[in-house]
Protein backbone atom coordinates (compact mmCIF):
# COMPACT_ATOMS: atom_id res chain seq x y z
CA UNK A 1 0.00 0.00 0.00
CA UNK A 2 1.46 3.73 -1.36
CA UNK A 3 0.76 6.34 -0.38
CA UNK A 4 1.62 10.03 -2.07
CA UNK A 5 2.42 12.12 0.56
CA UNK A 6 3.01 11.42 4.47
CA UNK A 7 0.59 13.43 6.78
CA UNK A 8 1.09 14.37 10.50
CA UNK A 9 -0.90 12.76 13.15
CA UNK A 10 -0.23 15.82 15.05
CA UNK A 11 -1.36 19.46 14.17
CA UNK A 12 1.08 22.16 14.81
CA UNK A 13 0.06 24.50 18.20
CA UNK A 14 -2.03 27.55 17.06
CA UNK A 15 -0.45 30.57 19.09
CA UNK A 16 -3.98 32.05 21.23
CA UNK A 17 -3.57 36.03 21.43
CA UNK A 18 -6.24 36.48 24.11
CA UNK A 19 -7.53 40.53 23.47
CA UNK A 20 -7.79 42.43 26.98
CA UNK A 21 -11.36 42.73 28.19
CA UNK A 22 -12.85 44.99 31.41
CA UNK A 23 -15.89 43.67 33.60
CA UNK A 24 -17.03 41.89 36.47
CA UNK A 25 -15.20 38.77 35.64
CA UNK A 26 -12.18 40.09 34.61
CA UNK A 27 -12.19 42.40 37.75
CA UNK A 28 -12.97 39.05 39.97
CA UNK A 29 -10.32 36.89 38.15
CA UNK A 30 -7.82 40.39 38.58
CA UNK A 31 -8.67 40.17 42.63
CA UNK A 32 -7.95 36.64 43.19
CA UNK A 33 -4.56 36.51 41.46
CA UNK A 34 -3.20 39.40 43.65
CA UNK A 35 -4.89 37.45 46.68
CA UNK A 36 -3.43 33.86 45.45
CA UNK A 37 -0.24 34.87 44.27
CA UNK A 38 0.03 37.66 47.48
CA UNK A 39 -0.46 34.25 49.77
CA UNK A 40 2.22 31.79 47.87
CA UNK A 41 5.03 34.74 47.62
CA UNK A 42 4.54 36.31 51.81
CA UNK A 43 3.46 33.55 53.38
CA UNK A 44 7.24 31.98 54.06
CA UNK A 45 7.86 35.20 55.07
CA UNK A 46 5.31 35.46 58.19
CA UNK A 47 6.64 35.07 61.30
CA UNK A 48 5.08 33.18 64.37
CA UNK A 49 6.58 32.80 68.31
CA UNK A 50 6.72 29.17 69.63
CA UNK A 51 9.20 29.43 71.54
CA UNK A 52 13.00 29.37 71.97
CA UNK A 53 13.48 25.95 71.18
CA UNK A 54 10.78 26.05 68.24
CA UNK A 55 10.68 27.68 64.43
CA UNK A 56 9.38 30.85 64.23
CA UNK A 57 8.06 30.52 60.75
CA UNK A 58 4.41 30.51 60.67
CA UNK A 59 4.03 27.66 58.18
CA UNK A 60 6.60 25.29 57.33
CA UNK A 61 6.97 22.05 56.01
CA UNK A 62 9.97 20.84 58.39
CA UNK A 63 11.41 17.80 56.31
CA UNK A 64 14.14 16.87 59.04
CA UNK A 65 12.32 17.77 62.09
CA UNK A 66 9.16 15.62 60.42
CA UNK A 67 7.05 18.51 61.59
CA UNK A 68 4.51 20.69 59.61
CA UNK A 69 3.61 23.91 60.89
CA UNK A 70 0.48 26.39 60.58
CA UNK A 71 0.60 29.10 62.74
CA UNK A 72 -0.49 27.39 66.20
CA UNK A 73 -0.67 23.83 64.84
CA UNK A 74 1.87 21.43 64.99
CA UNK A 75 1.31 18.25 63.25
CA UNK A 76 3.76 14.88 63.61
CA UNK A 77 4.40 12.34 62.31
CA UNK A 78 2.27 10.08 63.46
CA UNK A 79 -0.77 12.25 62.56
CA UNK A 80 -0.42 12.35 59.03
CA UNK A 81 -4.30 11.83 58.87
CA UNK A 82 -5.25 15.33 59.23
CA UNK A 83 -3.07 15.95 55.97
CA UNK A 84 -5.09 13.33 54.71
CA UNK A 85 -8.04 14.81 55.71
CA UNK A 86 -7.50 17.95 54.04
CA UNK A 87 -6.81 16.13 51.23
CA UNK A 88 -10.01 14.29 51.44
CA UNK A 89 -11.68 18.12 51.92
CA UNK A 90 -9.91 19.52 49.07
CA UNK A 91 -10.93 16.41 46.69
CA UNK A 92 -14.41 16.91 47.72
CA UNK A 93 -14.45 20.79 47.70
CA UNK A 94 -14.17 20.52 43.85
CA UNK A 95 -16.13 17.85 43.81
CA UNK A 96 -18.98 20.07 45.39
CA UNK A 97 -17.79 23.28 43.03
CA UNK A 98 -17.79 21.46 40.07
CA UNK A 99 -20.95 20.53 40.52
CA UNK A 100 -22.55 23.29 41.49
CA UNK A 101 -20.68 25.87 38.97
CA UNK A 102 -18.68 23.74 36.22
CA UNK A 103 -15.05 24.50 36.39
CA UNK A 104 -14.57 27.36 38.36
CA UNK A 105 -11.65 25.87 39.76
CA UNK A 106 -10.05 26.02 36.63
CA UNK A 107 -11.46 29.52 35.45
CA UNK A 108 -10.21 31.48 38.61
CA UNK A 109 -7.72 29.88 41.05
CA UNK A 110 -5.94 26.78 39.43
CA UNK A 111 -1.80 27.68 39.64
CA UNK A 112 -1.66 27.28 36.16
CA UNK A 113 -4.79 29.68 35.10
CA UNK A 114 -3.19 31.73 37.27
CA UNK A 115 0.29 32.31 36.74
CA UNK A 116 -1.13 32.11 33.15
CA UNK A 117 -2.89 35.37 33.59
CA UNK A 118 0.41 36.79 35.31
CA UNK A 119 2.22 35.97 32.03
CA UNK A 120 -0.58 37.34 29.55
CA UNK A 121 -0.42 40.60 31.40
CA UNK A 122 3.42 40.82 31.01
CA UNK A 123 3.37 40.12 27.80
CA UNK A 124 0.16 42.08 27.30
CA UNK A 125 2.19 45.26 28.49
CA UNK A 126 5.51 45.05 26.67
CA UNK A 127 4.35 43.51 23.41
CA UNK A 128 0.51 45.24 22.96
CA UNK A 129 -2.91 44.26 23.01
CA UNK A 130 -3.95 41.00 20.22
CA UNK A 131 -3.33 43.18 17.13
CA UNK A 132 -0.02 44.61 18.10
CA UNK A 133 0.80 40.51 20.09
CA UNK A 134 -0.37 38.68 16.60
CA UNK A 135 1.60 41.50 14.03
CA UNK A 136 4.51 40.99 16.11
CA UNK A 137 4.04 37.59 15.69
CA UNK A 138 3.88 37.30 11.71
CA UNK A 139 6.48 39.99 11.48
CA UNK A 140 10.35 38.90 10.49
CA UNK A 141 12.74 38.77 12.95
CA UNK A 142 14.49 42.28 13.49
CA UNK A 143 15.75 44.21 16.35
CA UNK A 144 12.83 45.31 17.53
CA UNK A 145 11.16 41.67 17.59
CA UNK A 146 14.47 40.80 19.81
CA UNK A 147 14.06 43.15 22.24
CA UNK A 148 10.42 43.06 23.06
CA UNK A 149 10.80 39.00 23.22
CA UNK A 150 14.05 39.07 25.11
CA UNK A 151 12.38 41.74 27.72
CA UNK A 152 9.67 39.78 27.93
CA UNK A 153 11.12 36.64 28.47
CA UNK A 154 13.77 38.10 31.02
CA UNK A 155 10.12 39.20 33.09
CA UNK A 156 8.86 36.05 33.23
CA UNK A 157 11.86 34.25 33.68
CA UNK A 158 12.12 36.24 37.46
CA UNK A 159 8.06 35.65 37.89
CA UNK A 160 9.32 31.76 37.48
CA UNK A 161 12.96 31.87 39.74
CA UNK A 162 10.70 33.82 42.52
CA UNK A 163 8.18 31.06 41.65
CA UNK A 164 10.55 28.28 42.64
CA UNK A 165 12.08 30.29 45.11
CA UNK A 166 8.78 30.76 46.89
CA UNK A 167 8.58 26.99 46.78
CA UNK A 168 11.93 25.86 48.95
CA UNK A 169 10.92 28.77 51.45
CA UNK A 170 8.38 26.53 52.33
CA UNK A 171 10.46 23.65 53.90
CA UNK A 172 12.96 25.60 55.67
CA UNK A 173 13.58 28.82 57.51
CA UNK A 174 13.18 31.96 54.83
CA UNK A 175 15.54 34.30 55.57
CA UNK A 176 18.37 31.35 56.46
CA UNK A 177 17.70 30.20 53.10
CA UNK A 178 17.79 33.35 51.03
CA UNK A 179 20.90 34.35 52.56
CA UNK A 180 22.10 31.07 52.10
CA UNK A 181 20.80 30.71 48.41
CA UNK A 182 22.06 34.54 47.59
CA UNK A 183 25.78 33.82 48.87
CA UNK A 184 25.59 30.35 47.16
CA UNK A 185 26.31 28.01 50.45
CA UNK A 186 22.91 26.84 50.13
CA UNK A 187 22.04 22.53 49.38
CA UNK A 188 22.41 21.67 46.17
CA UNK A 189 19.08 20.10 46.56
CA UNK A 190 17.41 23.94 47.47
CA UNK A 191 18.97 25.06 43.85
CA UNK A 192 18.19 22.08 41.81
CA UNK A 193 14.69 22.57 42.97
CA UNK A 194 14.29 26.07 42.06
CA UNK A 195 15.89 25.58 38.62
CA UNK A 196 12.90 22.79 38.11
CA UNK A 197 10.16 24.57 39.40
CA UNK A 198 11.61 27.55 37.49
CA UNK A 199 11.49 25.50 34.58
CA UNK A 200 8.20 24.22 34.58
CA UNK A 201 6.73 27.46 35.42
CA UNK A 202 8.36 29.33 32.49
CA UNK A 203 7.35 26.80 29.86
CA UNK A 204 3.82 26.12 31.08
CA UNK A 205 2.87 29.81 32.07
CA UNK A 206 4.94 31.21 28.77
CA UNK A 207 4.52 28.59 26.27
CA UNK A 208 2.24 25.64 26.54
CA UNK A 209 -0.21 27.66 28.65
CA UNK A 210 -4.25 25.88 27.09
CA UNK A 211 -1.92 22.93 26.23
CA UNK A 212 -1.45 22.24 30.04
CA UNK A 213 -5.05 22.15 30.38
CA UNK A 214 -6.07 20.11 27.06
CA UNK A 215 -3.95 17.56 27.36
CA UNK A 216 -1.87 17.18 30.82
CA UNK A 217 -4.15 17.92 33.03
CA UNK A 218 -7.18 15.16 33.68
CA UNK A 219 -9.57 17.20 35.35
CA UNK A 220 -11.24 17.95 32.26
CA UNK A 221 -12.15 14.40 31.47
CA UNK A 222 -13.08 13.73 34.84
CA UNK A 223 -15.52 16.97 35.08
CA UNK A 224 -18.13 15.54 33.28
CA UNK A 225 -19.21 12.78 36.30
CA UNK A 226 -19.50 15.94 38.08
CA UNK A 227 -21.83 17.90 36.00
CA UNK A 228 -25.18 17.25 34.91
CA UNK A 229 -28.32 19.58 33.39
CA UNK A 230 -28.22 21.53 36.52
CA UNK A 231 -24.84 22.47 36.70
CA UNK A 232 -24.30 26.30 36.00
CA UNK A 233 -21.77 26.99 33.43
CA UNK A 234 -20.64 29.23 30.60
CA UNK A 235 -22.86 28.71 27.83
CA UNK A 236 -24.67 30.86 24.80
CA UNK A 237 -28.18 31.18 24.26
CA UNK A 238 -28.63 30.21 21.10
CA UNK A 239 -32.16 30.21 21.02
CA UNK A 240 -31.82 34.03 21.45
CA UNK A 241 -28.62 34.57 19.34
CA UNK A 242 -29.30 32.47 16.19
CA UNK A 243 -28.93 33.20 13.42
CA UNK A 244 -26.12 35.36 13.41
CA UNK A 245 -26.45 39.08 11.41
CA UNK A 246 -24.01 42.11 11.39
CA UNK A 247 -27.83 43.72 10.56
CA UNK A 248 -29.81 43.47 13.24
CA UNK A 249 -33.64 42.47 11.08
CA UNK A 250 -36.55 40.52 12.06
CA UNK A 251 -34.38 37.26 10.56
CA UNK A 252 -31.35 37.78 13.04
CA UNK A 253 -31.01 36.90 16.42
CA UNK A 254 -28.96 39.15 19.45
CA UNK A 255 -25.35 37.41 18.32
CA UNK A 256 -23.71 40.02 15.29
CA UNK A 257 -20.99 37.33 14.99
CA UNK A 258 -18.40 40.47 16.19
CA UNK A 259 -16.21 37.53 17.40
CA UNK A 260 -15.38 39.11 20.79
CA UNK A 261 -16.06 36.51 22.72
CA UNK A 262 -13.67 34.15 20.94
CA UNK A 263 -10.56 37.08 20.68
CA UNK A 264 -10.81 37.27 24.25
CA UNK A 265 -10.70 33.34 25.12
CA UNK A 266 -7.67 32.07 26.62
CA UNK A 267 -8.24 28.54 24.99
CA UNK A 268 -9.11 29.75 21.60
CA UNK A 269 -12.23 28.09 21.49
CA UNK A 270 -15.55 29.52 20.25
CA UNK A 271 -18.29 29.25 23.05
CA UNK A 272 -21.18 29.90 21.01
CA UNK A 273 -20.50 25.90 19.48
CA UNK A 274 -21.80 25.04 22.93
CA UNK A 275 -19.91 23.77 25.94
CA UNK A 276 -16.37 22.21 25.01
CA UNK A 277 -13.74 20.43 27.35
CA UNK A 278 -11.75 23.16 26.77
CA UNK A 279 -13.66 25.68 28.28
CA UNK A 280 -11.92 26.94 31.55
CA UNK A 281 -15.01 28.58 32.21
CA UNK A 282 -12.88 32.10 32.89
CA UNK A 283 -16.24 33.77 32.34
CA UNK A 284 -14.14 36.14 30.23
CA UNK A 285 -16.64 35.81 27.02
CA UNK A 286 -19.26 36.79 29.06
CA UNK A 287 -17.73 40.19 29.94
CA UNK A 288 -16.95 40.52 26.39
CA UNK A 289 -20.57 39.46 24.89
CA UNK A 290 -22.03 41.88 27.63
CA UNK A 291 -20.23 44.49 26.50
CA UNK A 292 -20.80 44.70 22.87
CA UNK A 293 -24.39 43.82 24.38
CA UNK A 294 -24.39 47.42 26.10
CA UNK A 295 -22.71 49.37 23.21
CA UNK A 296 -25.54 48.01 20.63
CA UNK A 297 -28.50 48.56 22.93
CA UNK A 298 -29.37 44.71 23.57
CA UNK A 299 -29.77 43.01 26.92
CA UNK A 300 -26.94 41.07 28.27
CA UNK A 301 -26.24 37.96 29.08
CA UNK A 302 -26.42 36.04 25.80
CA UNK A 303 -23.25 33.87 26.91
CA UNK A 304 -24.23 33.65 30.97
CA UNK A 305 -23.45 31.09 33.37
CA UNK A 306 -26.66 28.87 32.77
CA UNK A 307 -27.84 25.44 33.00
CA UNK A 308 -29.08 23.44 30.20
CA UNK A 309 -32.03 22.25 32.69
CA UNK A 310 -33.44 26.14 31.94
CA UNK A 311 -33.03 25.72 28.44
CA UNK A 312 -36.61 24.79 27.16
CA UNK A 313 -38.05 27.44 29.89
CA UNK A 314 -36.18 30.22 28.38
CA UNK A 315 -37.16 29.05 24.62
CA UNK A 316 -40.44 29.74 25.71
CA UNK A 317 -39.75 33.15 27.34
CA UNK A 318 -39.92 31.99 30.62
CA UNK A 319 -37.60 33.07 33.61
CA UNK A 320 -34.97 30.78 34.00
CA UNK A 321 -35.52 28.94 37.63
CA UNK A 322 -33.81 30.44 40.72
CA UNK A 323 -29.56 30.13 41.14
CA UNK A 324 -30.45 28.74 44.85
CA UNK A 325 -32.81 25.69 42.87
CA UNK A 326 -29.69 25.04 40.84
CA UNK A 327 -27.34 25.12 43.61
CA UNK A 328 -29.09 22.93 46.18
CA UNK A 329 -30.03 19.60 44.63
CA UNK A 330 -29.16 16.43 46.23
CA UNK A 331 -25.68 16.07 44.54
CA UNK A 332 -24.35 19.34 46.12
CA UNK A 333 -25.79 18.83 49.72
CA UNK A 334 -24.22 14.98 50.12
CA UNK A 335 -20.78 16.74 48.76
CA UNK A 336 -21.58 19.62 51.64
CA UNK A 337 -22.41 17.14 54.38
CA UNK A 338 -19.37 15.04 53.81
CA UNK A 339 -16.98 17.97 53.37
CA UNK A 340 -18.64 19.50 56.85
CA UNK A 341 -18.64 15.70 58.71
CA UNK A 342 -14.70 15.54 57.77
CA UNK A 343 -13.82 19.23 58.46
CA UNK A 344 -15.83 18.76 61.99
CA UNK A 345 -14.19 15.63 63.11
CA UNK A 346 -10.52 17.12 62.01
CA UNK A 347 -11.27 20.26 64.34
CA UNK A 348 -12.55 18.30 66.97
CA UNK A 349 -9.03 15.69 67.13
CA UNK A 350 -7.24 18.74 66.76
CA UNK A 351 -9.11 20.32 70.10
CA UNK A 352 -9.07 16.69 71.56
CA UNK A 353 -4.99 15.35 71.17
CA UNK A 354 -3.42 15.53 74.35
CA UNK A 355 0.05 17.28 74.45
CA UNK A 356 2.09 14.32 75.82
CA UNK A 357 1.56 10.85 73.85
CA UNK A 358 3.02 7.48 74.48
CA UNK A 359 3.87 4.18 72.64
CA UNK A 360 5.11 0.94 73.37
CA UNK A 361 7.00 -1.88 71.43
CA UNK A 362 7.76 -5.28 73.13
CA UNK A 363 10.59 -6.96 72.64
CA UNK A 364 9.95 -10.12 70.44
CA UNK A 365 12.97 -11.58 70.70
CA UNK A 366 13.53 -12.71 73.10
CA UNK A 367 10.23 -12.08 74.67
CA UNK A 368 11.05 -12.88 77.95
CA UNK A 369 14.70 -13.59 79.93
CA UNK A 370 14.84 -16.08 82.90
CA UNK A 371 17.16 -14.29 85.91
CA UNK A 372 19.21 -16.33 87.95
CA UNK A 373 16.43 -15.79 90.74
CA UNK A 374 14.24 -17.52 88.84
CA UNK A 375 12.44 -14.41 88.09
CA UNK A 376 10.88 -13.53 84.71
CA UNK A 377 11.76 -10.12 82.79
CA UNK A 378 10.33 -8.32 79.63
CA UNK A 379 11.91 -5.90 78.03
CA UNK A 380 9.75 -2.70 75.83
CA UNK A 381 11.16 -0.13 74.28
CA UNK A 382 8.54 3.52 75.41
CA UNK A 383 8.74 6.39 72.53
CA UNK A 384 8.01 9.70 74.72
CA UNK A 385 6.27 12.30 73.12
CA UNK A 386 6.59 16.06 74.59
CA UNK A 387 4.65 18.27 72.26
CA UNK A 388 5.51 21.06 74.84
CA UNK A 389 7.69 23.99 73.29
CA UNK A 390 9.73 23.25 76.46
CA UNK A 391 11.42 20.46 78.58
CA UNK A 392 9.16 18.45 80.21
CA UNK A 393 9.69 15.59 83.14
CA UNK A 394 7.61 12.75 82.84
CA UNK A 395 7.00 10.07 85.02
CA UNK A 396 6.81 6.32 84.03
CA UNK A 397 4.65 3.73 86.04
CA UNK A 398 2.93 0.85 84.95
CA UNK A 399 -0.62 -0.83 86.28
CA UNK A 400 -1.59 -4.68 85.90
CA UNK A 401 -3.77 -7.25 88.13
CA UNK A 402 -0.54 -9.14 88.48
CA UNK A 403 2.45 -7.41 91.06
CA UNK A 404 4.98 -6.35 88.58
CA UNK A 405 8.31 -4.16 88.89
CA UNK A 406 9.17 -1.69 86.62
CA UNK A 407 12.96 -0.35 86.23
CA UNK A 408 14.10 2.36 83.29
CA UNK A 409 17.41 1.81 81.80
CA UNK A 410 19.76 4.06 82.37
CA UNK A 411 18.30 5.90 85.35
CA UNK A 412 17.59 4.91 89.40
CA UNK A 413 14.32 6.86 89.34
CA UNK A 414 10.95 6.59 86.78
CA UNK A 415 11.38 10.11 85.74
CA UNK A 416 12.67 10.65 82.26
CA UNK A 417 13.09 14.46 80.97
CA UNK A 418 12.31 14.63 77.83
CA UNK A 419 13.08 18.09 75.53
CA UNK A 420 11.09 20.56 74.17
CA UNK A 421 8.87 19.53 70.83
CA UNK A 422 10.92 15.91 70.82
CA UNK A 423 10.52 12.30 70.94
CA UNK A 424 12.46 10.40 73.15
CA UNK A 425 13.23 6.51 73.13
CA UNK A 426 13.56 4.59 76.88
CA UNK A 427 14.45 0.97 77.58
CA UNK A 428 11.83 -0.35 80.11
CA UNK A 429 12.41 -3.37 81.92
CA UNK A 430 9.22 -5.36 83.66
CA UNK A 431 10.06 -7.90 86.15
CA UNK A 432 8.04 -11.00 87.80
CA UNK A 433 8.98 -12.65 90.94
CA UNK A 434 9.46 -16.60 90.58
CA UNK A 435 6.33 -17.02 92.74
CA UNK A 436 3.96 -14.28 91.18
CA UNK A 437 1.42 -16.27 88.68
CA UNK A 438 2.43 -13.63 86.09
CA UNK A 439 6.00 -15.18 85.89
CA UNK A 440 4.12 -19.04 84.94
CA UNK A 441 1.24 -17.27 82.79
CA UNK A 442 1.08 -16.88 79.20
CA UNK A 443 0.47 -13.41 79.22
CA UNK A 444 -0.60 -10.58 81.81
CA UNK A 445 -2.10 -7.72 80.83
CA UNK A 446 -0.60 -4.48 81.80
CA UNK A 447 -1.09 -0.72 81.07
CA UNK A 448 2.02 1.76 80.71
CA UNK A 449 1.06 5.39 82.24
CA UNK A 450 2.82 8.88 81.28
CA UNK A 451 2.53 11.48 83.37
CA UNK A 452 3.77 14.83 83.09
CA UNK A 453 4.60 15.96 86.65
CA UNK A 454 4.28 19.89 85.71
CA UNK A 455 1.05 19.57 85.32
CA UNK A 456 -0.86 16.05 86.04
CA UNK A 457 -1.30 15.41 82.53
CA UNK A 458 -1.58 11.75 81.90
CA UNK A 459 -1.41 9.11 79.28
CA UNK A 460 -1.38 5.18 78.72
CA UNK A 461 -0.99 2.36 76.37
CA UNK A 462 -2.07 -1.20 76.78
CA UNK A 463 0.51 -4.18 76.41
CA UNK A 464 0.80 -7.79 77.32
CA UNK A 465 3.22 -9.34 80.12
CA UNK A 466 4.86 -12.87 78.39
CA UNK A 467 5.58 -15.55 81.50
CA UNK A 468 6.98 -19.23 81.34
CA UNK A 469 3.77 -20.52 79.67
CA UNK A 470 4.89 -24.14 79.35
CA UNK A 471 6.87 -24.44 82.60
């Protein structure tokens, strides 16, 4: 089999000159960039008191301390499921947004819409508005091409270093760091990781920008589970726009095919050929559409966030139904209920965790040592846990039907001092007498007890005594 010529399976990347547009949803997307970005680039930067023996970073991701901290919350290791609770929350926050308003997520406060949006402005201010942005474009490469590229490549290529720089400040002390970084003493690891992040950010803000969101991001093929007729999204009326006429006559609809709505889309997609997995839903074609609206005396809101549920209502001229009918159906309050249960029972084990905590691992092998006396000894290793920002003494005692002796290793007394915000590991030893039936027994139950002797707070864990079973 011949064929004459060999075709791509790939088309080439159209370039997208989005045209500037003013309204509410430009104003709104405007607001929550400075508010988004204004929280990733300062927040490193706030300061918080725990203590001498503490950071004073108000949120940081401690990596060799296995700490993470938010202002007054400390979280450990060992409770790693509030981090996956807020995961959980998170998951089913855009469940419940998605739902309720398509992908606003996507249109307003995903990283990559905006940083996007920081990159269109740059380039929106050195190189021009769409006209000047697609002239420059077609136009041969001379001096003046090279400058306005290499200026605004040398802008975004600081947005993307302070990008990654932002990053690191999150997993270790800020101003350590920068000094650190700007004298060059800093881990290799710190500067690989900004030259990555720095990376990424230039090429997908600068360069792939609607590609991230066609094709390596999966939300969009997810987003349709979460939708259905009720769902309010960016759509056109067609009903009231079609057909299209530059004239407006009784044959034409609202829609004078001006094309405003498409010059302004950062996907490059046409809204009016109904809704698309493209579509960010930026609302920026509704600004645009209301607009031209207002300057040829027609009402607004031909493209509107609307639900296709409304559509055979407003054929008919009928209102469309309520935004409060649309927004609380079923779907939207089980999303709401689950979100609430989870974010309730994270703030009430967060109000509930005591500030001292206790485990216990017996010794398996061997799990039990014969003295000369004839008495019968198990060994357990106690982790101490002193979430107290300083040092704290804590006293070690044990409880069990059977008479038992405890002994620490290391120390006369059953006090162990452990430091401020630390773990600490101790060697307990549990002894039977030759005549106690917990020496002969298979096992004894027993219960360690914790108790911090500043202030009377206790805890426990539960273990097993192992005897000469099968003497």
């Amino acid at each position: 089999m011949t064929t004459s010529e060999n075709k791509s399976l790939y088309a080439p990347q159209e370039p997208i000159f989005p045209r500037r547009v003013s309204g509410f949803f430009r104003r709104m997307k405007w607001a929550i960039l400075v508010v988004t970005l204004g929280i990733y680039y300062l927040t490193p930067l706030i300061r918080w008191d725990r203590g001498p023996a503490l950071p004073d970073q108000a949120v940081l991701v401690d990596l060799a301390g296995r700490r993470f901290y938010f202002f007054w919350i400390e979280i450990w290791p060992h409770e790693f499921y509030f981090v996956a609770g807020l995961l959980i929350m998170a998951g089913l926050g855009l469940f419940l947004f998605t739902s309720a308003l398509g992908r606003v997520w996507c249109g307003y406060t995903c990283p990559q819409t905006v940083w996007t949006d920081l990159f269109i402005l740059v380039e929106r201010w050195i190189e021009g508005d769409r006209n000047a942005r697609v002239r420059l474009w077609n136009a041969k490469w001379d001096i003046r091409k090279w400058r306005l590229r290499l200026t605004k490549w040398a802008v975004w290529l600081v947005i993307s270093v302070a990008t990654g720089g932002a990053w690191v400040f999150y997993f270790t002390d800020a101003p350590t760091l920068a000094r650190d970084l700007i004298t060059f003493n800093a881990h290799p690891i710190a500067y690989g990781t900004i030259a990555v992040l720095t990376a990424t950010t230039f090429l997908f803000g600068g360069f792939m920008r609607e590609q991230v969101c066609i094709y390596m991001c999966p939300w969009p093929r997810i987003q349709g589970a979460m939708m259905d007729d009720d769902t309010l999204t960016v759509g056109y009326r067609d009903w009231r726009g079609e057909p299209r006429g530059k004239k407006r006559s009784a044959d034409t609809g609202d829609c004078i095919d001006c094309m405003a709505c498409v010059n302004v889309c950062p996907m490059g997609i046409d809204i009016r050929d109904g809704q698309q997995m493209e579509c960010i839903t930026c609302a920026l074609c509704i600004d645009a559409c209301d607009d031209v609206m207002g300057k040829i005396g027609r009402d607004r809101g031909l493209i509107d966030y609307l639900a296709l549920s409304d559509e055979p209502a407003e054929r008919a001229g009928k209102p469309p139904r309520p935004i409060w009918q649309h927004v609380l159906r079923p779907r939207t309050v089980l999303y709401t209920l689950l979100w609430s249960l989870i974010g309730f029972g994270l703030v009430f084990a967060l109000f509930i965790r005591a500030d001292i905590d206790l485990t216990v691992e017996p010794t398996r092998n061997p799990t039990y040592v014969t003295l000369s006396d004839g008495s019968v000894r198990n060994s357990y290793t106690l982790r101490l846990r002193n979430k107290h920002g300083e040092p704290r003494d804590f006293r070690i005692s044990l409880s069990s039907d059977a008479i038992l002796r405890i002994d620490l290793e290391g120390t006369e007394r059953n006090i162990i001092t452990v430091p401020p915000d630390a773990s600490t590991m101790q060697r307990v030893y549990v002894t039977a007498r030759p005549g106690d039936p917990a020496a002969h027994a298979a096992h004894t139950d027993l219960r360690f007890w914790v108790e911090d002797t500043a202030n009377d707070e206790r805890a426990h864990r539960d273990t097993t005594f192992n005897g000469k079973a099968d003497q």
